[in-house]
N, C-alpha and C. Protein backbone atom coordinates (compact mmCIF):
# COMPACT_ATOMS: atom_id res chain seq x y z
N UNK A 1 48.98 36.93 -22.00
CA UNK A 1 48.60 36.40 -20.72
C UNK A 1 49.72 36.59 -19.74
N UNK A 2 49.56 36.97 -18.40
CA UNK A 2 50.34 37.06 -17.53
C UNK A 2 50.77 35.90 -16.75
N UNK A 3 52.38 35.67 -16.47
CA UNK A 3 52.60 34.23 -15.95
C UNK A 3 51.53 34.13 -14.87
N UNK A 4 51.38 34.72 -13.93
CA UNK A 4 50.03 33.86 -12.81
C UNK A 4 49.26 33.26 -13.41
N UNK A 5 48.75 33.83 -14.69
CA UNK A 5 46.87 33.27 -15.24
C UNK A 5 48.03 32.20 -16.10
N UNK A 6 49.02 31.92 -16.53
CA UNK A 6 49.86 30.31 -17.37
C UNK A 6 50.01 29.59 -16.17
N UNK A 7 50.57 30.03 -14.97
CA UNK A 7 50.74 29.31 -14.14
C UNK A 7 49.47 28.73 -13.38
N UNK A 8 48.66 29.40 -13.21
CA UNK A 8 47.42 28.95 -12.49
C UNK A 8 46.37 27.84 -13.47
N UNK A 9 46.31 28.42 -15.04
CA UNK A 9 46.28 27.45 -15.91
C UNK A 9 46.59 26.07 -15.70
N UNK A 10 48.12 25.96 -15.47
CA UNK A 10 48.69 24.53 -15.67
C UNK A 10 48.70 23.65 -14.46
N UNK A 11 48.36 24.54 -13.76
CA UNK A 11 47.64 23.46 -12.49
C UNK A 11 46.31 23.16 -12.69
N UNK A 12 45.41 24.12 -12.64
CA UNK A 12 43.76 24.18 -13.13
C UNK A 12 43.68 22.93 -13.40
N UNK A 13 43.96 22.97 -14.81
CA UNK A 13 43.21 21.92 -15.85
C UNK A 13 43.41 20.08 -15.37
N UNK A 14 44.70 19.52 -15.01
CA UNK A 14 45.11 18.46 -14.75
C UNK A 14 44.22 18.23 -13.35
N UNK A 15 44.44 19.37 -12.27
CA UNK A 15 43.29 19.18 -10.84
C UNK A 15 42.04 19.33 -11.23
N UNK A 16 41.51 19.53 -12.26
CA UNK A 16 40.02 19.04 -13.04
C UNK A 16 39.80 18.08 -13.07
N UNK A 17 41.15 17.84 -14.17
CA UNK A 17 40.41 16.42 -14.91
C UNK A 17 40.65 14.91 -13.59
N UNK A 18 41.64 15.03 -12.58
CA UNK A 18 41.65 14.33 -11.78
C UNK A 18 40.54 14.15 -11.09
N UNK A 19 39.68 15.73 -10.46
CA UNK A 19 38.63 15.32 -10.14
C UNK A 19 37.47 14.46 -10.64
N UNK A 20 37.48 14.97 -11.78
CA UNK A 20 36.51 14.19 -12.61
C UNK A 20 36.61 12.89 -12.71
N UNK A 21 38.19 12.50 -12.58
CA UNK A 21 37.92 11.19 -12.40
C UNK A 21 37.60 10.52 -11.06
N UNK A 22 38.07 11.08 -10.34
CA UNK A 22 37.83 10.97 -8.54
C UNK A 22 36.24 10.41 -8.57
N UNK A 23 35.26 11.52 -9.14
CA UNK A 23 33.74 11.50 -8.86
C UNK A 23 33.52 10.57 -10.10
N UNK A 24 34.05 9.74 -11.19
CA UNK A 24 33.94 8.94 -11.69
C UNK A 24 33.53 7.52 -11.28
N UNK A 25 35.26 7.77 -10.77
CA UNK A 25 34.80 6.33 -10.15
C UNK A 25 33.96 6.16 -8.71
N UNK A 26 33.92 6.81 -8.39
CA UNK A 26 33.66 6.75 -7.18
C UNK A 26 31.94 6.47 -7.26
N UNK A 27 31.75 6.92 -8.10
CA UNK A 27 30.08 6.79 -8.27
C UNK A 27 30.27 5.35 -8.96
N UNK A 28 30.98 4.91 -9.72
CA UNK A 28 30.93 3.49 -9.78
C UNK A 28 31.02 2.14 -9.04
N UNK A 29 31.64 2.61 -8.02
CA UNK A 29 31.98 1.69 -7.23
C UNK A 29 30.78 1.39 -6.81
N UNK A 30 30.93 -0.63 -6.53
CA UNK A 30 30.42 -1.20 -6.39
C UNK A 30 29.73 -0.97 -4.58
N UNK A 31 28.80 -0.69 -4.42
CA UNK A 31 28.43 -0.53 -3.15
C UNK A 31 28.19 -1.45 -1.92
N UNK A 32 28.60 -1.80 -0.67
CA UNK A 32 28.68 -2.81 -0.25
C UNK A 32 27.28 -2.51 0.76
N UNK A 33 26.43 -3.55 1.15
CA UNK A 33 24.96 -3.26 1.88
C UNK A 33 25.01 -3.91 2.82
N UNK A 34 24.36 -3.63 3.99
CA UNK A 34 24.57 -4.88 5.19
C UNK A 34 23.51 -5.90 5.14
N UNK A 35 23.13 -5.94 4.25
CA UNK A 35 22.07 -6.78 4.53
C UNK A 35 21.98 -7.87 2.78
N UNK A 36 21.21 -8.63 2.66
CA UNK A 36 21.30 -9.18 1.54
C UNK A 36 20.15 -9.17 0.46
N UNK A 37 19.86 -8.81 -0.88
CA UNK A 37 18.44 -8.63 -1.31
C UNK A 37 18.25 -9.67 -2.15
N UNK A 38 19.02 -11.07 -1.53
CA UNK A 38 18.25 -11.93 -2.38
C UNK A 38 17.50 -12.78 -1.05
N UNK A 39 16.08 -13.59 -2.25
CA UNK A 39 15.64 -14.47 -1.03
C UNK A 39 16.39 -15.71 -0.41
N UNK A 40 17.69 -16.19 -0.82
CA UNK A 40 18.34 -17.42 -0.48
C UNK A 40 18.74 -16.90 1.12
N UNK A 41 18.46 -18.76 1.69
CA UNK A 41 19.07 -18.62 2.96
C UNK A 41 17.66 -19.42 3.60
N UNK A 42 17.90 -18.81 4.82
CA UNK A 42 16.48 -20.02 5.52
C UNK A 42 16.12 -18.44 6.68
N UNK A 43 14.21 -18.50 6.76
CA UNK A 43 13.71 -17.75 6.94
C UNK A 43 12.63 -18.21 8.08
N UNK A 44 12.65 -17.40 9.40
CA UNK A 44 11.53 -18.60 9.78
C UNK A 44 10.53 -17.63 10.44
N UNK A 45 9.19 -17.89 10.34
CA UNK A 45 8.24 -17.19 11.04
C UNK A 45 7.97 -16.41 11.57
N UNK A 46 7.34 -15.33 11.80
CA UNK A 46 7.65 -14.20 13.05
C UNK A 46 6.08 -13.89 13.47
N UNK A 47 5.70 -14.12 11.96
CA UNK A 47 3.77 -13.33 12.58
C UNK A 47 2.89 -13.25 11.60
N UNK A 48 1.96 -13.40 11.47
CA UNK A 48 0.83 -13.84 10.41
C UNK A 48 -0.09 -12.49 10.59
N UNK A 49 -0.57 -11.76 9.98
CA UNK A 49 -1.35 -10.55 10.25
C UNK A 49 -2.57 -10.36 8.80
N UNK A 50 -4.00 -10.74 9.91
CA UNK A 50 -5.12 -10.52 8.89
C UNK A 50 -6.16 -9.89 9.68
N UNK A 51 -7.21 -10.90 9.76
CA UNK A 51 -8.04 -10.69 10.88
C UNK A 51 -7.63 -10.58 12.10
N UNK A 52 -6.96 -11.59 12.42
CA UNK A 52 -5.92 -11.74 13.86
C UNK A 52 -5.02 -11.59 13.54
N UNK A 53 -3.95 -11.02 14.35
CA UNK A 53 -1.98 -11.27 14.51
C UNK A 53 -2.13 -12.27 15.17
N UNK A 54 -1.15 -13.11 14.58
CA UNK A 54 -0.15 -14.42 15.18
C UNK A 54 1.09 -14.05 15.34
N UNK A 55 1.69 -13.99 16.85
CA UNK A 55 2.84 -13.55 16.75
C UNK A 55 3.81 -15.16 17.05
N UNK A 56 5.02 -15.34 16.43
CA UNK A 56 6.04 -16.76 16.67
C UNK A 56 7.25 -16.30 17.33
N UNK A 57 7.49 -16.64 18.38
CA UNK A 57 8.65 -16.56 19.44
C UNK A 57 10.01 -16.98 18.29
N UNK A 58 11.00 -16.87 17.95
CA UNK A 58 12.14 -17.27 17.58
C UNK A 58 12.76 -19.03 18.10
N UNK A 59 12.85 -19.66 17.29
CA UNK A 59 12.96 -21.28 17.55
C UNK A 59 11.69 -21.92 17.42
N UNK A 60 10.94 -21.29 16.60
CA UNK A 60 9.24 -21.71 16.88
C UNK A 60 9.38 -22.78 15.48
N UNK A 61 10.54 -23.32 14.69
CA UNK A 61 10.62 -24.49 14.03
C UNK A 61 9.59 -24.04 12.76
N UNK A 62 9.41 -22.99 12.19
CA UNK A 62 8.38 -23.15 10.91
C UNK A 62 9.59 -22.27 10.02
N UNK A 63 10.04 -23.23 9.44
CA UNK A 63 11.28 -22.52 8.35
C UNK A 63 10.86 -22.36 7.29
N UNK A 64 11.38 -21.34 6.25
CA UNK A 64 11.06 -21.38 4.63
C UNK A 64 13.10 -20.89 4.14
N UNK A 65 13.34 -22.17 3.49
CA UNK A 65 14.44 -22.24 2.89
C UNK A 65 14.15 -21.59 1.80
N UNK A 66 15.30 -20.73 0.60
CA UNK A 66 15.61 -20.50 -0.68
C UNK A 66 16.68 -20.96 -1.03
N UNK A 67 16.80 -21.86 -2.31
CA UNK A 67 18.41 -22.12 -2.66
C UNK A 67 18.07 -21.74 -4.65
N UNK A 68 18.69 -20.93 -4.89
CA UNK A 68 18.93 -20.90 -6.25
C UNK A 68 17.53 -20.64 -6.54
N UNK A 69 16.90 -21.60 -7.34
CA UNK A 69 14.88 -21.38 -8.17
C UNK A 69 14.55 -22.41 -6.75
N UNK A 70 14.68 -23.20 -6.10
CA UNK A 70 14.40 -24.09 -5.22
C UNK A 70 13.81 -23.79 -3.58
N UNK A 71 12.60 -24.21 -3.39
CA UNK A 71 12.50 -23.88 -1.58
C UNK A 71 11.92 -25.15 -1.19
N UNK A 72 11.87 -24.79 0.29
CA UNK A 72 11.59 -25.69 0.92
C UNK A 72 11.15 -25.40 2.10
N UNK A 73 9.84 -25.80 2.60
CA UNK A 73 9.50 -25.21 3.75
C UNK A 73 8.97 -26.46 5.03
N UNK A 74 9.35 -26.31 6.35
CA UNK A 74 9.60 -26.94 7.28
C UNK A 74 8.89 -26.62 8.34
N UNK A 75 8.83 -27.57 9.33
CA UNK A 75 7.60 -27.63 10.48
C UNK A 75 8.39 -28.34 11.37
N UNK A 76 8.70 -28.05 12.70
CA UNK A 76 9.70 -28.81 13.33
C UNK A 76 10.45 -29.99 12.85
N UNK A 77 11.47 -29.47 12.01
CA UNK A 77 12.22 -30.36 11.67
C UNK A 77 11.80 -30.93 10.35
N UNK A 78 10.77 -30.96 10.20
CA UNK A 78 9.91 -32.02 8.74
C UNK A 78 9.85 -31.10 7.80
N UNK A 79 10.05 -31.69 6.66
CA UNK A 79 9.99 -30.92 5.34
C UNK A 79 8.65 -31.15 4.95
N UNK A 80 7.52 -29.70 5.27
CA UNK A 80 5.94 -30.21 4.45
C UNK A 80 5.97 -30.29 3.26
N UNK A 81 7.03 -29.13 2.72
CA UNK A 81 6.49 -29.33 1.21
C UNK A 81 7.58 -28.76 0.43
N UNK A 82 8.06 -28.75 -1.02
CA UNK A 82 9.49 -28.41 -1.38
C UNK A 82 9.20 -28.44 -3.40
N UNK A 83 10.26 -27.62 -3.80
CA UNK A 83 9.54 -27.32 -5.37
C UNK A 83 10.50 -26.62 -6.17
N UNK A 84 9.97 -25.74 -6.94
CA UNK A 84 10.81 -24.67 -7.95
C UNK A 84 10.24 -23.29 -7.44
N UNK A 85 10.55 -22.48 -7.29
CA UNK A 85 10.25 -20.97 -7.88
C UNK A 85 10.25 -20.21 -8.71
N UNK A 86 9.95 -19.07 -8.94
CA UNK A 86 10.03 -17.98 -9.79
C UNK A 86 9.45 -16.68 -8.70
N UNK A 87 10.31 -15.87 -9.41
CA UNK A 87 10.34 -14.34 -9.00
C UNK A 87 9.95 -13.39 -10.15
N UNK A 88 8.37 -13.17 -10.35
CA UNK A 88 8.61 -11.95 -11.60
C UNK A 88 7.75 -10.55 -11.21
N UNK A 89 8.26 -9.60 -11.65
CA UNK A 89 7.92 -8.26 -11.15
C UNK A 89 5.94 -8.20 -11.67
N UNK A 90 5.71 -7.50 -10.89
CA UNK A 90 4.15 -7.01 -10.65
C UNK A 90 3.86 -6.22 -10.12
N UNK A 91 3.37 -5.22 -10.63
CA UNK A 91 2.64 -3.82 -9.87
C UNK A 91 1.32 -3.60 -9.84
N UNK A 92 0.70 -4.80 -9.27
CA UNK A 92 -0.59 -4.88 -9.45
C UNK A 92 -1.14 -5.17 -7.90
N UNK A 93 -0.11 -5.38 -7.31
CA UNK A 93 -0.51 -5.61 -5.64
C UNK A 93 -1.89 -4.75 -4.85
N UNK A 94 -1.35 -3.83 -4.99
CA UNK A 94 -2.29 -2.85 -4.61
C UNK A 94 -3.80 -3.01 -4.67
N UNK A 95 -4.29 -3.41 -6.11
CA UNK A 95 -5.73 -3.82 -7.12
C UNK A 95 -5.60 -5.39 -6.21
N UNK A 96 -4.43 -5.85 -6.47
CA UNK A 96 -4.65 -7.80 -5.68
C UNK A 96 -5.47 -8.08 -4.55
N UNK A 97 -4.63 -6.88 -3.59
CA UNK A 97 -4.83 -6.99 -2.15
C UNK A 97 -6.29 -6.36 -1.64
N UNK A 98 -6.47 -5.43 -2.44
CA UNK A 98 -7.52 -4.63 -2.50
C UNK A 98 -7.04 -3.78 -1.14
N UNK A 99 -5.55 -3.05 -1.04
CA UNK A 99 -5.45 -2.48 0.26
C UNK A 99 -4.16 -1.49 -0.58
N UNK A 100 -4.17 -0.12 -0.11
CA UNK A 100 -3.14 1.03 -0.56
C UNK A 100 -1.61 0.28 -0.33
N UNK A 101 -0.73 0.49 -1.08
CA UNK A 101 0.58 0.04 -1.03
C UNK A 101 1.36 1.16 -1.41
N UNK A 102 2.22 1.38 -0.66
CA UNK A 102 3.40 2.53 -0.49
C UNK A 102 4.12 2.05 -2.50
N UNK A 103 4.39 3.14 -2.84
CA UNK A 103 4.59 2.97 -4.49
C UNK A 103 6.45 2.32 -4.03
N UNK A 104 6.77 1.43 -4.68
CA UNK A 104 7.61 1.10 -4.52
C UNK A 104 8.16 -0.37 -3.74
N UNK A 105 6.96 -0.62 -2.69
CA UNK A 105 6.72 -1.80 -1.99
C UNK A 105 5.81 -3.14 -2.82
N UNK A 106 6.35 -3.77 -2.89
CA UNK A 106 5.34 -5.52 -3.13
C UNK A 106 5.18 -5.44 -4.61
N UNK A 107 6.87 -5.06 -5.53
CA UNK A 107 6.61 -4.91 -6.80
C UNK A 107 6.87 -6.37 -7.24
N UNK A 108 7.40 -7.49 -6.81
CA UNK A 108 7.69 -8.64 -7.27
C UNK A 108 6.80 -9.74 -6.33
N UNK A 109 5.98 -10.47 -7.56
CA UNK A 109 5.19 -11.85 -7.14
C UNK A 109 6.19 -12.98 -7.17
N UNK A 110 5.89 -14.05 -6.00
CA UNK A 110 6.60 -14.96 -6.20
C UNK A 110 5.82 -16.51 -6.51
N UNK A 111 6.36 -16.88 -7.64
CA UNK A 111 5.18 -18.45 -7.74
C UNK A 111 5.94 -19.40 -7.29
N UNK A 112 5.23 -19.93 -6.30
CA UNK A 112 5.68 -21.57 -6.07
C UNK A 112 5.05 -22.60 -7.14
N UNK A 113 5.78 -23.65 -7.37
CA UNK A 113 5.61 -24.49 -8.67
C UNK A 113 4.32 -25.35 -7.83
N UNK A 114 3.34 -25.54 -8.44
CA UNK A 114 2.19 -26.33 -8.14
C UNK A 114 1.16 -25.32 -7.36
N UNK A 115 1.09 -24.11 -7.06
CA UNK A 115 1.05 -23.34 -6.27
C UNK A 115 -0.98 -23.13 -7.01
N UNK A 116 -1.66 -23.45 -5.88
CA UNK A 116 -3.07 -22.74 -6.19
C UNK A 116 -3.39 -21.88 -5.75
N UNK A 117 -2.79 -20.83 -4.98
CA UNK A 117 -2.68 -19.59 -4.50
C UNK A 117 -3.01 -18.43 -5.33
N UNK A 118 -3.86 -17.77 -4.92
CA UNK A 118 -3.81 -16.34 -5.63
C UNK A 118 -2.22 -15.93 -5.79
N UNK A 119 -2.24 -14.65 -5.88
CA UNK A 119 -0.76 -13.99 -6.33
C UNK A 119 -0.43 -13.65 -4.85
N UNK A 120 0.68 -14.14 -4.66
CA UNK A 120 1.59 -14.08 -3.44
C UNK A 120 2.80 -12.67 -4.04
N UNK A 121 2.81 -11.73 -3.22
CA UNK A 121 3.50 -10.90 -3.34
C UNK A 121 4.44 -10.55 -2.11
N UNK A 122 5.45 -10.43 -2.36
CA UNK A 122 7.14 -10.11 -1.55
C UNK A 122 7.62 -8.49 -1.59
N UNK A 123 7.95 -8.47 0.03
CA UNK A 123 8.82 -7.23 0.04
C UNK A 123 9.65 -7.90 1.14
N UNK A 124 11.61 -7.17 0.57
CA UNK A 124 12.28 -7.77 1.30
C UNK A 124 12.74 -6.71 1.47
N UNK A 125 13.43 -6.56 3.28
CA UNK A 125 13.58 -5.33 4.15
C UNK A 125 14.89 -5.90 4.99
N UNK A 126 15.82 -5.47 4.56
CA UNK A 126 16.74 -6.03 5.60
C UNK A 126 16.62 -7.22 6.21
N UNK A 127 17.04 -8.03 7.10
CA UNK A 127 16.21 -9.53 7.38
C UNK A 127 14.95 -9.60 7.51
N UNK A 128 14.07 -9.05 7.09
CA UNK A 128 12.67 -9.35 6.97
C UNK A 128 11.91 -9.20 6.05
N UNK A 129 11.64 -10.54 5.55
CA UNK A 129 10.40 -10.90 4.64
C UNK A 129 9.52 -10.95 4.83
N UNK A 130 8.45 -10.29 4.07
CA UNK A 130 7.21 -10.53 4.19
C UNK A 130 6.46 -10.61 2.82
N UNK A 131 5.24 -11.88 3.27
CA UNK A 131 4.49 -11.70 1.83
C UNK A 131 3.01 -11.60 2.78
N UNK A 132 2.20 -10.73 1.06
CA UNK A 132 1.24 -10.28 0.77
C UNK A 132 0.42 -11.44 0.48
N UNK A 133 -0.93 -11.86 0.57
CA UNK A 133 -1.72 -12.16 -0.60
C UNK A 133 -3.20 -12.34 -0.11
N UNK A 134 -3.92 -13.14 -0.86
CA UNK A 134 -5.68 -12.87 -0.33
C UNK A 134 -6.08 -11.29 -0.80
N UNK A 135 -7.18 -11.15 -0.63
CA UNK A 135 -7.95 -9.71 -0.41
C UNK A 135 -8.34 -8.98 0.52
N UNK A 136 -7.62 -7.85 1.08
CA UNK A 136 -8.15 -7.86 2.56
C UNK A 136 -9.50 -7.32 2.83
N UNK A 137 -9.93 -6.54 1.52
CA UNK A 137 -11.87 -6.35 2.13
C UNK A 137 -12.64 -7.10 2.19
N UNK A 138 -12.61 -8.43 1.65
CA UNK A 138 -13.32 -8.98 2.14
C UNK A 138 -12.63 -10.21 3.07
N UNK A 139 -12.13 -9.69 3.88
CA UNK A 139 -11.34 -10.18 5.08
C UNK A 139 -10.40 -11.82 4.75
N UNK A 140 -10.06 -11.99 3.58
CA UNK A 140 -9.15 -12.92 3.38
C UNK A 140 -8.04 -12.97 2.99
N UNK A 141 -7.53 -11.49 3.49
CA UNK A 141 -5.94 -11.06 3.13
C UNK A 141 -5.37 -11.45 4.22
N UNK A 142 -4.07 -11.57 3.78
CA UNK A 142 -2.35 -11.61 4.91
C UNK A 142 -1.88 -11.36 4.29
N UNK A 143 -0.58 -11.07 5.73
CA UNK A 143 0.69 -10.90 5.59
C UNK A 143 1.01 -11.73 6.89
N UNK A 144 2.01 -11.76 5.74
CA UNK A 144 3.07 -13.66 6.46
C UNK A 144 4.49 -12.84 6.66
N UNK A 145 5.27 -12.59 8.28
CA UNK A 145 6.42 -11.82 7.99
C UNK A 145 7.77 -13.10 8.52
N UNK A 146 8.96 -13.01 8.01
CA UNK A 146 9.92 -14.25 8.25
C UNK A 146 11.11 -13.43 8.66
N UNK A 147 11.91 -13.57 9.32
CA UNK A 147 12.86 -13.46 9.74
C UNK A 147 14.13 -14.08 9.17
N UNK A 148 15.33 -13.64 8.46
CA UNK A 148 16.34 -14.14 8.29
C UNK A 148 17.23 -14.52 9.32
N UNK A 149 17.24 -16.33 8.93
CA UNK A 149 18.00 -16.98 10.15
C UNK A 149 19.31 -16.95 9.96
């Protein structure tokens, strides 16, 4: 072997394996998001969409708190009603709603504890929540959208 191809060698290999680690970690790193994908925090009203849109001005007082499994939801100031949760995945929205759903959207139902509700289904979008539920062909579907306060 000629010194260039030893010399070019003994750089080569070490500026490899550095890279490799470069694109190692780097794909590991923990990614930081601007926004948050859990439901905790307090959420309040924006617009009800079935038969009619209801649209809610901002300060319109209809809150839905998350803390931990726990919510709580509010009406100027008054707590109507308050409980446990659960969050479990479902891909059945679509068949629920009886309306096409983008593959990937409204994969997690959420139960409120005491809850006589059909299946309430969640998609969370940057500060905006919205849930699914009812059937919309025969005109008793919504969507309920909330705003992160």
């Amino acid at each position: 072997m000629s010194v260039c191809k030893i010399q070019f060698m003994r750089y080569f290999i070490p500026i490899i394996g550095l890279s490799f680690l470069l694109i190692f970690f780097a794909g590991c790193q923990k990614r930081e998001e601007n926004r948050s994908t859990t439901l905790d925090g307090a959420w309040e009203l924006r617009q009800i969409r079935g038969n009619l849109t209801l649209n809610f001005e901002p300060g319109n007082g209809n809150v839905l708190k998350f803390n931990g499994s726990h919510y709580e939801v509010s009406s100027n100031g008054q707590i109507t009603s308050s409980g446990t949760y659960e969050v479990v995945p479902d891909l059945t929205a679509e068949t629920e709603l009886g309306i096409s759903i983008t593959d990937g959207q409204y994969v997690d139902r959420i139960i409120f504890e005491d809850s006589t509700d059909s299946k309430i289904f969640y998609q969370l979008s940057g500060n905006k929540l919205t849930f699914g539920k009812g059937f919309f062909p025969l005109d008793w579907g919504s969507f309920t959208e909330y705003a992160r306060k």
